[in-house]
Protein backbone atom coordinates (compact mmCIF):
# COMPACT_ATOMS: atom_id res chain seq x y z
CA UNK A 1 23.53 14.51 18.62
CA UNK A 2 26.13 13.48 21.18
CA UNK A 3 29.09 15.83 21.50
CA UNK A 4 29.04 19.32 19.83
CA UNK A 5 25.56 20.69 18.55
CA UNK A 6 25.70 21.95 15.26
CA UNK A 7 28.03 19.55 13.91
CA UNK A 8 27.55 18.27 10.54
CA UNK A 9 28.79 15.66 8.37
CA UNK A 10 31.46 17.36 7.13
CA UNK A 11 32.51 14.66 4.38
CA UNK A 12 29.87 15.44 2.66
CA UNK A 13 29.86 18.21 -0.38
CA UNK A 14 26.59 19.77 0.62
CA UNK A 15 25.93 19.93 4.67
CA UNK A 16 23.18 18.99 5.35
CA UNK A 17 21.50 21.25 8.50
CA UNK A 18 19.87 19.17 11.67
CA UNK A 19 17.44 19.99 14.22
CA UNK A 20 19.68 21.22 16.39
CA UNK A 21 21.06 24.19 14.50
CA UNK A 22 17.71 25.56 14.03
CA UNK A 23 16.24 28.43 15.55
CA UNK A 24 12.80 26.57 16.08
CA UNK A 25 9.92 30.16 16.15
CA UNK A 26 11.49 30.65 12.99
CA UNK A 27 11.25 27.51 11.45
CA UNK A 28 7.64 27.02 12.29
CA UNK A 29 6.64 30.97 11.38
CA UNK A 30 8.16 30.36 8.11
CA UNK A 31 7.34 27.01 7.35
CA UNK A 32 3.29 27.39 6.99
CA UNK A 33 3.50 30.32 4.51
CA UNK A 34 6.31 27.73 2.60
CA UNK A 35 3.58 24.41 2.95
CA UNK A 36 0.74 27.34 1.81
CA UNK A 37 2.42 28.07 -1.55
CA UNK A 38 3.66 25.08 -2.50
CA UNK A 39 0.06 23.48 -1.96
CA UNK A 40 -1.64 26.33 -3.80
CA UNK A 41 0.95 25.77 -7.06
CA UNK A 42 0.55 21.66 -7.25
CA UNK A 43 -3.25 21.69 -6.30
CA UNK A 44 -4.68 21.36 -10.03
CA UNK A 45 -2.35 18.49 -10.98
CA UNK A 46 -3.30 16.69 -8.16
CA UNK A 47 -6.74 16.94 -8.80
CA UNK A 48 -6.24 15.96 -12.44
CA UNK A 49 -4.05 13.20 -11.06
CA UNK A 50 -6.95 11.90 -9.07
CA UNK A 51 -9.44 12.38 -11.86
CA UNK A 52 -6.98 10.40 -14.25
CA UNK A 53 -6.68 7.33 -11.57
CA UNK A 54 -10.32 6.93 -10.92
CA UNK A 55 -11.70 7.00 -14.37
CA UNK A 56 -12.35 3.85 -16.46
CA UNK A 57 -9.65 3.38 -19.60
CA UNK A 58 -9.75 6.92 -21.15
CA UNK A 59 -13.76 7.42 -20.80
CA UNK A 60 -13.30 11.16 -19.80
CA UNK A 61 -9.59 11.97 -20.56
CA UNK A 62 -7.14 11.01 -22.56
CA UNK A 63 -3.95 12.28 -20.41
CA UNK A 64 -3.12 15.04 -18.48
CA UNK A 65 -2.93 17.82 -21.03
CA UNK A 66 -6.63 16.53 -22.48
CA UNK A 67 -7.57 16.94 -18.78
CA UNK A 68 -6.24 19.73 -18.17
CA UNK A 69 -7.89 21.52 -21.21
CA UNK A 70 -11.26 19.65 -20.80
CA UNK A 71 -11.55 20.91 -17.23
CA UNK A 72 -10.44 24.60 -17.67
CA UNK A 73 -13.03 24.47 -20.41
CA UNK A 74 -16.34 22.97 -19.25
CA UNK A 75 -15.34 24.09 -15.53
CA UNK A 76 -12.83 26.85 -15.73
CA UNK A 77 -10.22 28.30 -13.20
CA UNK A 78 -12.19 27.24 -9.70
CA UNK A 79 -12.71 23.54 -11.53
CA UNK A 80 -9.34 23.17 -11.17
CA UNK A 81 -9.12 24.16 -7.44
CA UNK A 82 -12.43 22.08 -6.56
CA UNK A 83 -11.91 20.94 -2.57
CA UNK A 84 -8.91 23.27 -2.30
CA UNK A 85 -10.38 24.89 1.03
CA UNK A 86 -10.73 21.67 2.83
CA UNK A 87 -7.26 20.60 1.38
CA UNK A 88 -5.52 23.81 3.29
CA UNK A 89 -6.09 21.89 6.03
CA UNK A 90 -3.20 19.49 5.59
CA UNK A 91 -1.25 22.31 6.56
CA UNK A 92 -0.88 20.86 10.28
CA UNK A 93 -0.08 17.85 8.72
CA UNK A 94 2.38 19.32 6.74
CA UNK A 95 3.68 20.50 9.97
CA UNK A 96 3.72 17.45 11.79
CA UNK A 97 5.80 15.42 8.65
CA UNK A 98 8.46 18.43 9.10
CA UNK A 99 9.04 18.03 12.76
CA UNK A 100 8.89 13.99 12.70
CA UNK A 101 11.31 13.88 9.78
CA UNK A 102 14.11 16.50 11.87
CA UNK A 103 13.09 14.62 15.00
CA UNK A 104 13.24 11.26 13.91
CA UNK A 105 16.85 12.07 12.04
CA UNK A 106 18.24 13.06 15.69
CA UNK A 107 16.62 10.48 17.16
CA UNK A 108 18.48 7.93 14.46
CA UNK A 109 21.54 9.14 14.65
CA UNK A 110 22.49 8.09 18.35
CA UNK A 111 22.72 4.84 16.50
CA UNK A 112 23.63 5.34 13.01
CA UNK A 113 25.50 8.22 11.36
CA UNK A 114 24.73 6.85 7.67
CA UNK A 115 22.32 9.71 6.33
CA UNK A 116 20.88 6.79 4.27
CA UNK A 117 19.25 4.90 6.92
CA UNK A 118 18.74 8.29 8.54
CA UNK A 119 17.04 9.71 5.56
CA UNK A 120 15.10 6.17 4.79
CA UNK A 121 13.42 5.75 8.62
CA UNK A 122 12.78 9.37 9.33
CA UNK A 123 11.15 9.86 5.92
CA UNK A 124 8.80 6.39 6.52
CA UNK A 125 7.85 8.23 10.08
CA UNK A 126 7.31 11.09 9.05
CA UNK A 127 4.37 10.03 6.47
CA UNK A 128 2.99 7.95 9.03
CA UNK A 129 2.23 10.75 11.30
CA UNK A 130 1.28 12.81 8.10
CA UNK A 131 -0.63 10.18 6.26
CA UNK A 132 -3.15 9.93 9.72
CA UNK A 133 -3.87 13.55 9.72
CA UNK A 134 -4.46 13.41 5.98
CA UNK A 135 -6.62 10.50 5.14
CA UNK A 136 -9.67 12.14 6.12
CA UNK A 137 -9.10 15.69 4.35
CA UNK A 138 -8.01 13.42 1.07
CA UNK A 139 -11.03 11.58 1.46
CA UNK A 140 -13.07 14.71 1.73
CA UNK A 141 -11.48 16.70 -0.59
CA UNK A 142 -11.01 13.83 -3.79
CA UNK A 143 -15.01 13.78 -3.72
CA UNK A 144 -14.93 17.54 -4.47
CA UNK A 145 -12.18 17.18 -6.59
CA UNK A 146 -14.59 14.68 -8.92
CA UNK A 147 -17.45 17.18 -8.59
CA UNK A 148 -18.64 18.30 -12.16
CA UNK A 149 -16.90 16.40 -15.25
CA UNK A 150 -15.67 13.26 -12.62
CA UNK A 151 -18.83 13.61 -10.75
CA UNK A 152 -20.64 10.17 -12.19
CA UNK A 153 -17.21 8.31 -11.24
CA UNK A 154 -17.91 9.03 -7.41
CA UNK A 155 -20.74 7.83 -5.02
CA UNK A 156 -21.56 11.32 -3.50
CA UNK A 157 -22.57 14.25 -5.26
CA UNK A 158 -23.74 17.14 -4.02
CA UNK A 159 -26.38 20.11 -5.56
CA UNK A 160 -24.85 23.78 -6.47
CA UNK A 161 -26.36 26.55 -4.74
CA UNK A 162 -27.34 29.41 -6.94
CA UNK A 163 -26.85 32.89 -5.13
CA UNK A 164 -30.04 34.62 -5.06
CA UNK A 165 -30.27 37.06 -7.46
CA UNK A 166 -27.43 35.83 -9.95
CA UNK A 167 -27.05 32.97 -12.62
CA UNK A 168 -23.87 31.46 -10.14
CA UNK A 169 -23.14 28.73 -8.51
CA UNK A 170 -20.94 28.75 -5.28
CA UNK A 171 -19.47 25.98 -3.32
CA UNK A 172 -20.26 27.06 0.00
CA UNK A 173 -21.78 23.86 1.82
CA UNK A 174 -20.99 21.63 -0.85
CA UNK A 175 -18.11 20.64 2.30
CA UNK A 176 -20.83 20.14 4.61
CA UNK A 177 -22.73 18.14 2.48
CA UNK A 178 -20.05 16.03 1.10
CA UNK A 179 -19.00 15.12 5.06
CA UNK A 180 -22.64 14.10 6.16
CA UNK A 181 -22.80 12.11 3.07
CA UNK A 182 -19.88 10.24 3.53
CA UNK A 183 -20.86 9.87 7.71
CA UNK A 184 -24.12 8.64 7.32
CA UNK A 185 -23.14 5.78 4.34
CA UNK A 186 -19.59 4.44 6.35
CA UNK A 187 -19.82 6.59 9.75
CA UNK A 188 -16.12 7.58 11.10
CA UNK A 189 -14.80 4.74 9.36
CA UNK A 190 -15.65 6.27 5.76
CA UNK A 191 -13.37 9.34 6.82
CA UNK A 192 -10.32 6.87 6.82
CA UNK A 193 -10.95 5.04 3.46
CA UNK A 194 -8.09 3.83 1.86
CA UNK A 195 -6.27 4.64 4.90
CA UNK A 196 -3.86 1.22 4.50
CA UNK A 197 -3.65 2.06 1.19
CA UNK A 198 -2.52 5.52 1.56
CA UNK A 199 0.43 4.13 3.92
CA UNK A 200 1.63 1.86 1.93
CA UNK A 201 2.05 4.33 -1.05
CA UNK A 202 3.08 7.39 1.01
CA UNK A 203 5.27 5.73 3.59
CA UNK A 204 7.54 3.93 0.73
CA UNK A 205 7.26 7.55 -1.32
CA UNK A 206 8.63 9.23 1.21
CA UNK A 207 11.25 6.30 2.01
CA UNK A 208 12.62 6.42 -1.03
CA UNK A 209 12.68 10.38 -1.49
CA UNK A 210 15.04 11.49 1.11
CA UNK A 211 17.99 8.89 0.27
CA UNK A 212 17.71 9.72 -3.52
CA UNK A 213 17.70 12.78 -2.43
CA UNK A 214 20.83 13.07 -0.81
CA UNK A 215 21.95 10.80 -3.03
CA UNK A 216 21.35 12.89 -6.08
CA UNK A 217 23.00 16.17 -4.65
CA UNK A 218 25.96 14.64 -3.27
CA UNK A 219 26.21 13.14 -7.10
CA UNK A 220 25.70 16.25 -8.63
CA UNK A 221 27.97 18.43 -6.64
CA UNK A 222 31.10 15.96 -7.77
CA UNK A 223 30.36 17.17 -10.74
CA UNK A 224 29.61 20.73 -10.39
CA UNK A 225 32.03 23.36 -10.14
CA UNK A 226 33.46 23.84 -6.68
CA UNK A 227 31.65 27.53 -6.22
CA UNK A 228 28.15 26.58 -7.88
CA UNK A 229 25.69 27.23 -4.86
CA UNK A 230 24.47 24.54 -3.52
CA UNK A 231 20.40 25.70 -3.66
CA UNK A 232 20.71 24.60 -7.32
CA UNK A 233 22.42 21.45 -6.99
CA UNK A 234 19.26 20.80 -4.59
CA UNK A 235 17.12 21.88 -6.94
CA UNK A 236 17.86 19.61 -9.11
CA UNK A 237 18.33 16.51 -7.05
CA UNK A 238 14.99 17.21 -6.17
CA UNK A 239 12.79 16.52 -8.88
CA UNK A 240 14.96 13.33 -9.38
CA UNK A 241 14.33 11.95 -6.12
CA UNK A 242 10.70 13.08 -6.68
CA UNK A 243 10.15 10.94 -10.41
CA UNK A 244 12.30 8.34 -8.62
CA UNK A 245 10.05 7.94 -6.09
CA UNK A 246 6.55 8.47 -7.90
CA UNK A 247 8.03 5.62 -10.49
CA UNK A 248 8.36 2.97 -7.73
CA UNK A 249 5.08 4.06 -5.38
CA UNK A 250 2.46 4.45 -8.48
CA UNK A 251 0.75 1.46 -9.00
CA UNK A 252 -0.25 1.37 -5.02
CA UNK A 253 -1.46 5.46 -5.64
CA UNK A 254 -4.21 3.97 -8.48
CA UNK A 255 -5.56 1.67 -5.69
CA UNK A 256 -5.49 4.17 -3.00
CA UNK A 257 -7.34 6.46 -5.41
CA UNK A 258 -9.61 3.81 -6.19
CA UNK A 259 -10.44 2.66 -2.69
CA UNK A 260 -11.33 6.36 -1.77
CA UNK A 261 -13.12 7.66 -4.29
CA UNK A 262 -15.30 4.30 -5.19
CA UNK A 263 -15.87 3.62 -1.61
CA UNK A 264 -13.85 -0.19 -1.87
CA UNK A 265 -12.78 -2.29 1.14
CA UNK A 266 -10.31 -4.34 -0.67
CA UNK A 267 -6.75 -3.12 -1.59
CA UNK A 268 -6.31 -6.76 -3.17
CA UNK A 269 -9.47 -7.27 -5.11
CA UNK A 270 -8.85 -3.53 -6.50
CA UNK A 271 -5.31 -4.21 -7.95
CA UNK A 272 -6.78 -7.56 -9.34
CA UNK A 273 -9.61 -5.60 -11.10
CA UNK A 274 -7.67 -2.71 -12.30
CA UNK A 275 -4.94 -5.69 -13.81
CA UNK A 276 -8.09 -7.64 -15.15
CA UNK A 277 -9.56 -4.36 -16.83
CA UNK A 278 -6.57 -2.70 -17.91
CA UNK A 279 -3.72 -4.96 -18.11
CA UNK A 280 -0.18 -4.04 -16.68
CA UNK A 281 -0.59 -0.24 -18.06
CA UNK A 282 -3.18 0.42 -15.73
CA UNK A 283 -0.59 0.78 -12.94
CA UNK A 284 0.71 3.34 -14.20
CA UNK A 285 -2.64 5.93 -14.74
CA UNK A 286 -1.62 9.33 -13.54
CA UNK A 287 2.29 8.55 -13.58
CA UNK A 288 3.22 11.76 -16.22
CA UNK A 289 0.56 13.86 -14.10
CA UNK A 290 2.24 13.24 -11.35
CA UNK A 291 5.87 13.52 -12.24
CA UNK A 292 4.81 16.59 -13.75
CA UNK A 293 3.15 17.94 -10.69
CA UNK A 294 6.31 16.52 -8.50
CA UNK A 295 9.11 17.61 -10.53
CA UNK A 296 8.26 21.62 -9.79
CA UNK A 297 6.65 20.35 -6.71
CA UNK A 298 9.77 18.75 -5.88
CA UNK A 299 11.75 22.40 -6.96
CA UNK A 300 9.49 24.56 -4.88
CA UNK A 301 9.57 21.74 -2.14
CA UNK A 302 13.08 21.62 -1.73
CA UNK A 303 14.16 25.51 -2.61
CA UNK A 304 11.27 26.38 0.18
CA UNK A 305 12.58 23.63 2.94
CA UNK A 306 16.25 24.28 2.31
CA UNK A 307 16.08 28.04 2.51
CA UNK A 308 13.36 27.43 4.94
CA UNK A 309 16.58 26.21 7.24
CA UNK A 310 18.87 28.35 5.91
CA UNK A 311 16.90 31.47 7.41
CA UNK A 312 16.03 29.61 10.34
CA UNK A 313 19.77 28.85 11.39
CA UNK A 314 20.80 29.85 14.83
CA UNK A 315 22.68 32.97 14.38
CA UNK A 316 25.90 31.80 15.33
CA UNK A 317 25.71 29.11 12.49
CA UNK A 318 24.36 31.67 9.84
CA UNK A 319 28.43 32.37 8.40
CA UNK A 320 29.55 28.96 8.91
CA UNK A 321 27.00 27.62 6.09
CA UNK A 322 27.56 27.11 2.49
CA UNK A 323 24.54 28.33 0.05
């Protein structure tokens, strides 16, 4: 930012802390044990998400709580963290959205200091980047996610391996199997399935979430109390931004699901089906499961990120910032 590092729009209730004032070995060291946790605490209401989304009407499930219960049932605890291993891996590109996002916001504001149109262009960059490192771990990890109960709504399945000796079942290979299925029906391209799709639901997403964001916490520090910390107004704003966000971007998450999981080539003819089959409601499968999954997603996202920065704040700047 031309001028003096470190500067911040200081207009604005709640400062919001750049690139620049961050003490970058500590943002990193902290940041994949903060991307670790929060995946670990959303991971079965995305795969119930994706379970919802892909089945026909209410064949299987009824909503998310029948899911949930119907799951932890006939599959218990590990049914509900199905793929999880191969998911960890979006940790880099968990990584890679951070950076893009800070970068892109310096990068922006040579030329603009509205934190709108900041917000709005780094977000949309930063799940491009993301969204190519992820499509093929989604892809992967959505087929184990319909193993067992969902396993008849996807084209691959693969065998359970008893351990010698025992009456259970592990996982182990059920990865390898999965991938060599999925290479030697599409080859490379199968690994990036739904890829369009996945842009044009993630990039908007994450458009839209960092204005309302800012939005909502400049909003709700007006009205707070002038010594209320700011990590709460944050948390709050959060999980506003988040249903905000998941309201506009759902109808284009069903097809994405869709085109992954079934193995379709067509965004249109998908959304014309799923209209045709299910009328108008259809769009919005999944929506409670995954404002429910965002909303504390969207707490432990934004407490994580903004303390995240917080700790990672050049030591000169630590006094000179508001919690």
């Amino acid at each position: 930012m031309p001028g003096n590092t470190g500067i911040m729009q200081q207009k604005r209730n709640i400062q919001i802390i750049e690139w620049e004032d961050l003490d970058k070995r500590k943002f990193y060291s902290f940041g994949v044990f903060m991307t670790m946790t929060i995946r670990a605490t959303v991971y079965p209401a995305t795969l119930i998400r994706t379970r919802l989304q892909v089945q026909r009407g209410k064949s299987l499930y009824t909503g998310t709580y029948d899911a949930f219960r119907k799951i932890l049932r006939a599959e218990g605890l590990r049914g509900l963290y199905r793929g999880f291993m191969v998911n960890t891996f979006t940790l880099i590109s968990g990584q890679a959205y951070i950076t893009t996002y800070e970068l892109v916001r310096k990068y922006v504001s040579y030329y603009s200091k509205d934190n709108t149109v900041k917000s709005l262009v780094a977000g949309g960059s930063a799940s491009l980047v993301a969204q190519s490192i992820t499509v093929p771990i989604d892809v992967i990890s959505q087929q184990l996610m319909m193993q067992g109960q969902g396993e008849h709504l996807t084209r691959f399945r693969v065998k359970p391996r008893e351990v010698s000796g025992t009456k259970h079942t592990v996982t182990f290979g059920q990865t390898r199997d999965v991938i060599a299925q999925i290479f030697a029906a599409d080859g490379i391209r199968g690994f990036y399935r739904g890829y369009v799709a996945s842009l044009l639901t993630y990039i908007p997403n994450s458009a839209v979430w960092w204005p309302f964001y800012h939005f909502y916490a400049e909003q709700l520090s007006k009205m707070a109390p002038s010594d209320c910390p700011h990590l709460i107004l944050q948390a709050m704003a959060g999980p506003l931004a988040a249903a905000t966000a998941a309201t506009v971007t759902n109808p284009m998450d069903v097809v994405r699901a869709r085109v992954q999981v079934e193995g379709r080539t067509s965004i249109t003819e998908t959304f014309k089906q799923l209209i045709a089959e299910e009328g108008f409601w259809g769009v919005t499968k999944g929506l409670s499961a995954r404002i429910i999954s965002s909303a504390p997603t969207a707490i432990v996202m934004v407490v994580g990120y903004e303390t995240l920065k917080k700790l990672s704040l050049r030591p000169e700047l630590v006094d000179s910032r508001h919690w």
